[in-house]
Protein backbone atom coordinates (compact mmCIF):
# COMPACT_ATOMS: atom_id res chain seq x y z
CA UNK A 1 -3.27 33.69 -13.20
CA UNK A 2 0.27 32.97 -11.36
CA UNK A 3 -1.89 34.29 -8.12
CA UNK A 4 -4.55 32.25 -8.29
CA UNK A 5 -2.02 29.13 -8.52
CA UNK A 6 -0.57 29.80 -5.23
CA UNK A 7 -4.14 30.21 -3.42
CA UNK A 8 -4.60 26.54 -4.94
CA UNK A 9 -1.63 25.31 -3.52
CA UNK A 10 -1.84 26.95 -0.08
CA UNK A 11 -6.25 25.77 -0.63
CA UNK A 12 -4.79 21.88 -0.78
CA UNK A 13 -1.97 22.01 1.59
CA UNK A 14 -5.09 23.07 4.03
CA UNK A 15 -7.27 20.26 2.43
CA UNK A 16 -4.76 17.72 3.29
CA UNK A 17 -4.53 18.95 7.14
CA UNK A 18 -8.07 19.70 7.62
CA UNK A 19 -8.76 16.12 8.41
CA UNK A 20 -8.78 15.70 12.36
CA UNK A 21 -6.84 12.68 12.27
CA UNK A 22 -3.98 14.21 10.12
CA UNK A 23 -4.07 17.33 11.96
CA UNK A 24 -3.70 15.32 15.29
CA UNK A 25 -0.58 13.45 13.34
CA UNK A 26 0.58 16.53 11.92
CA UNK A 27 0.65 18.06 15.28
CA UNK A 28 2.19 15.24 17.06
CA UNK A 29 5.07 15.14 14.80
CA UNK A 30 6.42 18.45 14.77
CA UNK A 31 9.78 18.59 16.45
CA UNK A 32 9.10 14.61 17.35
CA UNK A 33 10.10 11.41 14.93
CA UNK A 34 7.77 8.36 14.91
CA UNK A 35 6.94 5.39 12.75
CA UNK A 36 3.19 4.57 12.17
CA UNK A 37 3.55 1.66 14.77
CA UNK A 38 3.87 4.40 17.23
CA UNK A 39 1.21 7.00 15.41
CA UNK A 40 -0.98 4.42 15.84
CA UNK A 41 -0.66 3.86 19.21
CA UNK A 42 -0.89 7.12 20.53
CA UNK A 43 -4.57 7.54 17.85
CA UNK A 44 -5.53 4.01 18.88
CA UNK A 45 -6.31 3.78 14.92
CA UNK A 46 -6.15 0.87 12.95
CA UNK A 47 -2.04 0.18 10.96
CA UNK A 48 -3.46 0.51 7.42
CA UNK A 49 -5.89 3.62 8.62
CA UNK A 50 -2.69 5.19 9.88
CA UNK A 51 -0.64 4.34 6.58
CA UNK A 52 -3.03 6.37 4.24
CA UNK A 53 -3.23 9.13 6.17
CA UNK A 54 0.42 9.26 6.50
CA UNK A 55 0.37 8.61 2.61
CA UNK A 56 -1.60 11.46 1.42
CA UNK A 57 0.87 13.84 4.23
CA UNK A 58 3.66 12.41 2.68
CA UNK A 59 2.27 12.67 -0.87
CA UNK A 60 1.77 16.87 -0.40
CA UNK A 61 5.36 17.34 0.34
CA UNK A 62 4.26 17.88 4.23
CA UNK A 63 5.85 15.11 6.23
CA UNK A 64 8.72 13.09 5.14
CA UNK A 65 9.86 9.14 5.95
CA UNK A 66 13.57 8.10 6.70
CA UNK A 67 14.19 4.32 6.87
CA UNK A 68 15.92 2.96 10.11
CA UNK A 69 16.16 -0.95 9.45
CA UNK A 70 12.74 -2.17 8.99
CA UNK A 71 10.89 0.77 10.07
CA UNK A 72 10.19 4.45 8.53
CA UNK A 73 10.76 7.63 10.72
CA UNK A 74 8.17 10.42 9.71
CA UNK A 75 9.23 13.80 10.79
CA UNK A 76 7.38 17.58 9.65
CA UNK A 77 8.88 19.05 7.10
CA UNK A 78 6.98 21.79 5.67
CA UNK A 79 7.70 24.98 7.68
CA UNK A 80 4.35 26.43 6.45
CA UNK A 81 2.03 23.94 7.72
CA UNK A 82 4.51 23.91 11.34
CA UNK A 83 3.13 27.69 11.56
CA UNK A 84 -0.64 26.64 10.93
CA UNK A 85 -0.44 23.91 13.68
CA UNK A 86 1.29 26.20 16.29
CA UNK A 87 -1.29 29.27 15.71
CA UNK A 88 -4.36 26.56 16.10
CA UNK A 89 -3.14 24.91 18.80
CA UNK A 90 -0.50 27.20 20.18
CA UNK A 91 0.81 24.54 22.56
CA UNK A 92 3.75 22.12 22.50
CA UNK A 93 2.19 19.29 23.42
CA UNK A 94 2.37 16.25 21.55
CA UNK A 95 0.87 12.74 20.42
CA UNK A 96 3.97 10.56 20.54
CA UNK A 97 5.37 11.36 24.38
């Protein structure tokens, strides 16, 4: 039973990126900081659209906010999820340059 736990838990962390718009944030974040104002700007997606998707992200454990003032800094930080996004896309290229 302890196995079939961690295929749930490696089956969600893959829910949560399978949408194209988190993968796309996901991607764009690894090795790069931004706050959503900037997320959004690079997806041309509406502020609150932006917000949930970085809520759910945030809410698996796979990206993580640091305050700076009045804005929030979301970096990668699940080293797991780094590895699926650099065998799909294998590129460095980015959302936020």
């Amino acid at each position: 039973m302890e196995d079939l736990k961690k295929y749930e838990e490696k089956a969600e962390k893959l829910k949560v990126i399978s949408h194209p718009q988190r993968l796309c944030i996901v991607k764009g974040l690894i090795g790069n900081n931004c706050n959503v104002t900037k997320i959004q700007e690079c997806l041309g997606l509406p502020q609150s659209t932006v917000s949930q998707h970085i809520a759910k992200l945030r809410t698996a454990g796979i990206i993580e906010g640091k305050r700076n003032g009045l804005e929030v800094c979301y970096k990668v930080v699940d080293d797991e999820v780094v590895d699926i996004i650099n065998i799909l896309f294998n590129s460095s290229k980015d959302i936020c340059d």
